[in-house]
Protein backbone atom coordinates (compact mmCIF):
# COMPACT_ATOMS: atom_id res chain seq x y z
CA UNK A 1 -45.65 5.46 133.01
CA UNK A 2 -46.18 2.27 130.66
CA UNK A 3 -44.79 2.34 127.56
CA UNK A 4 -47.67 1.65 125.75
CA UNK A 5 -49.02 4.68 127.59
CA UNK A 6 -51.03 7.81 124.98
CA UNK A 7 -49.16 10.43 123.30
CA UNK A 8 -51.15 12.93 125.36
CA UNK A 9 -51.12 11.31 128.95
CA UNK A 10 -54.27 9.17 128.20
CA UNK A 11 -54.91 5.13 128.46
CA UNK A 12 -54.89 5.37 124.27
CA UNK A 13 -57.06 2.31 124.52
CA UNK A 14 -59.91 4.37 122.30
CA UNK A 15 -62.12 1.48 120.56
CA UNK A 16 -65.62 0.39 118.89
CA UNK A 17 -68.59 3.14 119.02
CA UNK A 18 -68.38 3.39 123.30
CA UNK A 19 -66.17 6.08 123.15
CA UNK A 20 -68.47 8.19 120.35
CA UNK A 21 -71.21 9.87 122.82
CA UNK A 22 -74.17 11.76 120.91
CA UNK A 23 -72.28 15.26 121.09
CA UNK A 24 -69.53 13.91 118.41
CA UNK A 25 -69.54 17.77 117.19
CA UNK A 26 -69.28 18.91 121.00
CA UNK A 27 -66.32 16.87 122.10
CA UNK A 28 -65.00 17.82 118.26
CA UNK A 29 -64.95 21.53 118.86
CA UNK A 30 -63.34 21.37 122.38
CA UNK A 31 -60.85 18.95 121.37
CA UNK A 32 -59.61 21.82 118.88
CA UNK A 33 -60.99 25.13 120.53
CA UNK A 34 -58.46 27.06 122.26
CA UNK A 35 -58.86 29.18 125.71
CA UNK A 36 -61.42 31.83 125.64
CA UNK A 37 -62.56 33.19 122.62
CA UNK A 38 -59.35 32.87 120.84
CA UNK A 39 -60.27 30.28 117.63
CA UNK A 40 -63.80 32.66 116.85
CA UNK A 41 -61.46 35.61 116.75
CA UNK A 42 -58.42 33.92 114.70
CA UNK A 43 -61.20 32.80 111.94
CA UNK A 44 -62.41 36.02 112.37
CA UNK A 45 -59.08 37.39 110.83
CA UNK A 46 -58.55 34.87 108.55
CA UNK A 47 -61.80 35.93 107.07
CA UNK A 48 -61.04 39.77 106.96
CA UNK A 49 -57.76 39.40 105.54
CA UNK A 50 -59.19 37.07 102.72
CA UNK A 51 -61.93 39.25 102.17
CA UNK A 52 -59.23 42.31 101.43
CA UNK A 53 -57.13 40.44 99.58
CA UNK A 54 -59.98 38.88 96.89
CA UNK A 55 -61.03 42.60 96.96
CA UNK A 56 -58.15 44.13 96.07
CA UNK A 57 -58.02 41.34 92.63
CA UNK A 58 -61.78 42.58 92.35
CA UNK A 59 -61.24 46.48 92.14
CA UNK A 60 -57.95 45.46 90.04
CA UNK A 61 -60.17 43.41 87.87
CA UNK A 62 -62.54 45.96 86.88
CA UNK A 63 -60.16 48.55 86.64
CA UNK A 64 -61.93 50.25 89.71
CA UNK A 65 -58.97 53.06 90.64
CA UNK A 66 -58.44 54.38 93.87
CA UNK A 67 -55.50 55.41 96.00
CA UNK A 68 -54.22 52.97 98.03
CA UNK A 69 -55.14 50.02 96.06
CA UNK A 70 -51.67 49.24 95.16
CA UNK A 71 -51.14 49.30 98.82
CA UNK A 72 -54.38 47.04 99.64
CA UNK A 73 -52.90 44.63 97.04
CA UNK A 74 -49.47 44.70 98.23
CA UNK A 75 -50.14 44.21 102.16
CA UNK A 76 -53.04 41.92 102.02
CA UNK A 77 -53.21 40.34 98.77
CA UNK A 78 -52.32 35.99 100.12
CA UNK A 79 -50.72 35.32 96.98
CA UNK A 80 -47.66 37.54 97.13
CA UNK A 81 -45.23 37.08 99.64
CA UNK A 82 -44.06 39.34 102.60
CA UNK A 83 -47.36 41.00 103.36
CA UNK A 84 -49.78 40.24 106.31
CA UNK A 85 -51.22 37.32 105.53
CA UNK A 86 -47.84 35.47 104.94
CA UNK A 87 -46.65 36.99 108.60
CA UNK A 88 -50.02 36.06 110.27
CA UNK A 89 -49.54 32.43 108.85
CA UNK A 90 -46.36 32.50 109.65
CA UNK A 91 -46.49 33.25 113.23
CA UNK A 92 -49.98 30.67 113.41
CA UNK A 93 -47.33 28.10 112.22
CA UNK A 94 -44.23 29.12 115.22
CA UNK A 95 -47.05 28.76 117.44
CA UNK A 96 -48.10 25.05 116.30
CA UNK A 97 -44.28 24.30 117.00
CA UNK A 98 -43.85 26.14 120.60
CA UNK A 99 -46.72 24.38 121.48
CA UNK A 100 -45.84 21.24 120.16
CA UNK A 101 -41.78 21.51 121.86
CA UNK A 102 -43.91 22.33 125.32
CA UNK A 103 -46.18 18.97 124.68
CA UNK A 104 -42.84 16.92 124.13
CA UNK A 105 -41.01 18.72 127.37
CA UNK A 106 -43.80 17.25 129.01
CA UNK A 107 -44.27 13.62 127.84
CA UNK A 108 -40.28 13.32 127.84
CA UNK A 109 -40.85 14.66 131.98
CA UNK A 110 -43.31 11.97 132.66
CA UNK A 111 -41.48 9.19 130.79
CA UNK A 112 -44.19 9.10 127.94
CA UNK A 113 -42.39 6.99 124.83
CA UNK A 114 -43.67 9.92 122.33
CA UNK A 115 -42.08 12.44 123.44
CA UNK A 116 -39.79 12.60 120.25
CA UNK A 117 -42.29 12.23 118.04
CA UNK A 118 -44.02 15.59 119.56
CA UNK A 119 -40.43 16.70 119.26
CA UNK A 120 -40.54 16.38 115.76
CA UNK A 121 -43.90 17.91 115.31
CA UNK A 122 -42.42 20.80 116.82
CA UNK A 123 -39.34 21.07 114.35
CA UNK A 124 -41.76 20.40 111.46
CA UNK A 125 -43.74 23.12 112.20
CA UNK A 126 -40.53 25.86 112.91
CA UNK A 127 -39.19 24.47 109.41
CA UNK A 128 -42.98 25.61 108.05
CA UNK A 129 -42.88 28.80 109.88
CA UNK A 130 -39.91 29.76 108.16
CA UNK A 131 -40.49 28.63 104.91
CA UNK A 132 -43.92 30.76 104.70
CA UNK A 133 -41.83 33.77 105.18
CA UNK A 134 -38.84 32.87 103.23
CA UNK A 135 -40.48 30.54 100.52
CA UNK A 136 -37.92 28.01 99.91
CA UNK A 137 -40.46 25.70 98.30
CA UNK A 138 -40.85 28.16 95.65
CA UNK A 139 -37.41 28.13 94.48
CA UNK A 140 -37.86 24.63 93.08
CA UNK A 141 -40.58 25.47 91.06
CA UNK A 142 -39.02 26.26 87.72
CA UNK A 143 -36.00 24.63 87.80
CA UNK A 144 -38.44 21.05 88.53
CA UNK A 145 -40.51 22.31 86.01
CA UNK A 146 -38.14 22.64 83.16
CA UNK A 147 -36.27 19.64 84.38
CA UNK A 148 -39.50 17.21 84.52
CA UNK A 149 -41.27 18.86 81.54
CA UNK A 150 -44.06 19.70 84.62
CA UNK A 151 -46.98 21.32 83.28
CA UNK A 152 -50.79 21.18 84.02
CA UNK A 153 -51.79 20.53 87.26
CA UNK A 154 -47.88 19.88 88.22
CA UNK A 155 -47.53 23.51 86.79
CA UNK A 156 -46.07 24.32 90.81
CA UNK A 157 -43.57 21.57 90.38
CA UNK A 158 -42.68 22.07 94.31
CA UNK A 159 -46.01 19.26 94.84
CA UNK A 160 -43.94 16.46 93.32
CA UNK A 161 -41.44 16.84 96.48
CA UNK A 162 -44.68 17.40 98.91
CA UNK A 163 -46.47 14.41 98.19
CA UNK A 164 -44.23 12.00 98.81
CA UNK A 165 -42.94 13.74 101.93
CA UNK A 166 -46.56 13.99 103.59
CA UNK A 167 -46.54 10.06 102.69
CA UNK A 168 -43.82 9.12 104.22
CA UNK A 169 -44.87 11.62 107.26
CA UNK A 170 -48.16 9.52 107.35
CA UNK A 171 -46.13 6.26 107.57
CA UNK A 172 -43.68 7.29 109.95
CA UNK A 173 -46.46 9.11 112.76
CA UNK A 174 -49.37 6.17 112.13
CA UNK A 175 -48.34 4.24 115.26
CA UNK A 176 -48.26 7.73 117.00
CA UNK A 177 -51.43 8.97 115.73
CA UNK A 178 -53.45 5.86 116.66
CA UNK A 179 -52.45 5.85 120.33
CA UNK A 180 -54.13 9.54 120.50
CA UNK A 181 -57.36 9.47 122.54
CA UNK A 182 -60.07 9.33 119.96
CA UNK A 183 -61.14 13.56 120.27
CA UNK A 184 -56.98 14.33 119.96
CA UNK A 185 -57.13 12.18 116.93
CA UNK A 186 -59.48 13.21 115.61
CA UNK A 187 -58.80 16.65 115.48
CA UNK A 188 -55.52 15.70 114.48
CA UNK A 189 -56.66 14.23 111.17
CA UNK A 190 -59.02 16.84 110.20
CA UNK A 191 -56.73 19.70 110.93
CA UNK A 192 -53.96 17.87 109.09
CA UNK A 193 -56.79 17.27 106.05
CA UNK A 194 -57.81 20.29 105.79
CA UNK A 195 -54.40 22.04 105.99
CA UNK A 196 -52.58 19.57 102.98
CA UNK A 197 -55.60 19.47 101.44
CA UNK A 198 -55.30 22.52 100.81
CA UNK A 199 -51.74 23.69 100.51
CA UNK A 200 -51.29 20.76 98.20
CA UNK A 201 -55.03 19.95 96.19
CA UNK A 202 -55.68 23.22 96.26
CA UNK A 203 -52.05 24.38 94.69
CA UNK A 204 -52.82 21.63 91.99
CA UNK A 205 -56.12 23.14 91.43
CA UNK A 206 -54.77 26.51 91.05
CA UNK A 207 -52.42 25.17 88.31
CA UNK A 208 -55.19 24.29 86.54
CA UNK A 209 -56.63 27.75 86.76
CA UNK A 210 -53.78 29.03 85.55
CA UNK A 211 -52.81 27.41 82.33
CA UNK A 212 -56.20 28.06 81.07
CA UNK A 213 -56.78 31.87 82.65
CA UNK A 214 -53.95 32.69 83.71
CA UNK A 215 -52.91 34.38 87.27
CA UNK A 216 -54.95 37.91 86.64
CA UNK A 217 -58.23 36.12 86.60
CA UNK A 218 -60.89 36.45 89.24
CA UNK A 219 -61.14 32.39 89.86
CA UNK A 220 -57.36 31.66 90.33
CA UNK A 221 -57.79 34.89 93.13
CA UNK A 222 -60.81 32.96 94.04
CA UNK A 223 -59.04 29.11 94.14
CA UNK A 224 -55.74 31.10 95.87
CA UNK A 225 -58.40 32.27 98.75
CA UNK A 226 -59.69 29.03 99.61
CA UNK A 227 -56.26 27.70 99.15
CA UNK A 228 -54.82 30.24 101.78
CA UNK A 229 -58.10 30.76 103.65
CA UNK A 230 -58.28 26.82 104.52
CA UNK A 231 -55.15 26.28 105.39
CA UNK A 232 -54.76 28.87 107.97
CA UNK A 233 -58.04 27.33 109.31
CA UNK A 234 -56.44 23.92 109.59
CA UNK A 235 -53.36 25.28 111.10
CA UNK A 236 -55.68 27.11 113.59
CA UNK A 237 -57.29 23.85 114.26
CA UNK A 238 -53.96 22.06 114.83
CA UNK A 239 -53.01 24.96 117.34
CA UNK A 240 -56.23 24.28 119.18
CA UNK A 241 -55.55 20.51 119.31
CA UNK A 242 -51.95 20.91 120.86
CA UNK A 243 -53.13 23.16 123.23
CA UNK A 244 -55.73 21.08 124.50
CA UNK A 245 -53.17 18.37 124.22
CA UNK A 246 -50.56 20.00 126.26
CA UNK A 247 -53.35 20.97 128.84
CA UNK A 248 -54.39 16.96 129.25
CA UNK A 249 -50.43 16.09 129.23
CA UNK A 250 -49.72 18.27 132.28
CA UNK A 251 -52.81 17.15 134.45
CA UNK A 252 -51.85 13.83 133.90
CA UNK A 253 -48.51 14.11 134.89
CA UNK A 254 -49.96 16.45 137.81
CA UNK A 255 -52.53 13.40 138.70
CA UNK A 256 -49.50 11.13 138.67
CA UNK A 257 -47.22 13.27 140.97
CA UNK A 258 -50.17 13.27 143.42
CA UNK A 259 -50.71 10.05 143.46
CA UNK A 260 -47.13 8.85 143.93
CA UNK A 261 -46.99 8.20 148.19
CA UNK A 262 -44.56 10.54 150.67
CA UNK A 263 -41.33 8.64 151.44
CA UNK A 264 -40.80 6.99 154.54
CA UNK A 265 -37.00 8.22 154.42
CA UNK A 266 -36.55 11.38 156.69
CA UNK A 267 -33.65 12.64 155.04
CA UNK A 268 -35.67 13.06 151.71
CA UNK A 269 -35.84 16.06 149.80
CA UNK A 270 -33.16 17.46 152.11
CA UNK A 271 -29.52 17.60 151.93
């Protein structure tokens, strides 16, 4: 395969408005839907277990008693840890990076010259995995915070390691990201917007929220729930774009096995 070949098994020669057709939103939504009815039906939970969890802050809110609303708040409320949003995130995230390690198998197996960036796509997204169950940015918070005098919208002090990472992530993947085909990219940059913009702007936001109302109030449960609520979606997105990725990597290495000619040699493939 040349070298200058796409990340996903494509020519990666994507240019000027010829390769936008009329149904932009068409070739969008199968660029990042996955197999069947699978990305309706994760949204579908995203949604319910939002819904519960901004309930939960509403009955606790208006003091509205029940039993089993300590229990509503404790498994489904998204801004605690160890309930079932953090596990459903968390396994949305392993699944990113499976995928991913499957799309790199596959580019390194038909000599594609990304395969190590999809590599490290794949590690990334194990190390987020694992840090949505075990929270290790969180432990940075306060001692950042007291360190840096954080306050304000730098409140979650963990952001002043996260921006400059996702930077230097942007830097390091541009060549890779620009030899997509166009739909791959594309759904590459708007799940990856939508995900930081919301783990990160949305975290800011919250901090906001909370100096002036602190974390009881009904609009940081409401900022927390797009915060959460988005970037599941964009993580959902991302899933649907490997997977479609994957499936374009393997019939292009399929189309170039097939196209290779039988050998001549009568003693190959034997012995």
């Amino acid at each position: 395969m040349n070298s200058d070949a796409s990340p996903t098994g494509g020519s990666g020669q994507s240019t000027g408005s010829a390769d936008f057709q009329p149904n932009g939103w068409t070739s969008f939504r199968q660029s990042v839907s996955l197999p069947g009815h699978w990305t309706r039906n994760l949204v579908l939970v995203i949604v319910g277990l939002i819904a519960l969890g901004y309930l939960s802050q509403v009955f606790r809110y208006f003091h509205v008693d029940f039993r089993g609303l300590h229990s509503l708040e404790r498994f489904f409320f998204y801004d605690l840890e160890g309930n079932i949003p953090t596990w459903f995130s968390s396994i949305l995230l392993f699944l990113c990076a499976e995928r991913a390690w499957w799309v790199a198998s596959a580019a390194r197996a038909s000599g594609n010259r990304w395969h190590r960036h999809w590599r490290g796509l794949s590690v990334i997204f194990a190390y987020l995995s694992l840090d949505e169950l075990v929270q290790f940015h969180e432990q940075v918070v306060v001692p950042l915070r007291e360190a840096l005098s954080l306050g304000g919208v730098l409140r979650f002090a963990w952001v002043v390691i996260a921006v400059p990472l996702v930077v230097a992530f942007a830097i390091f993947y541009l060549r890779f990201l620009m030899a997509l085909p166009l739909w791959t990219r594309v759904a590459f940059i708007v799940s990856g917007l939508v995900y930081v913009g919301a783990a990160v702007g949305m975290e800011m936001i919250g901090a906001l929220v909370v100096t002036a109302f602190g974390f009881q109030s009904l609009l940081y449960a409401a900022v927390s729930a797009v915060e959460e609520g988005a970037e599941m979606l964009g993580v959902v997105l991302f899933l649907g774009a490997l997977t479609v990725a994957l499936a374009n990597m393997q019939r292009s290495t399929a189309a170039s096995t097939a196209s290779v000619p039988p050998s001549d040699d009568p003693s190959d493939g034997h012995l």
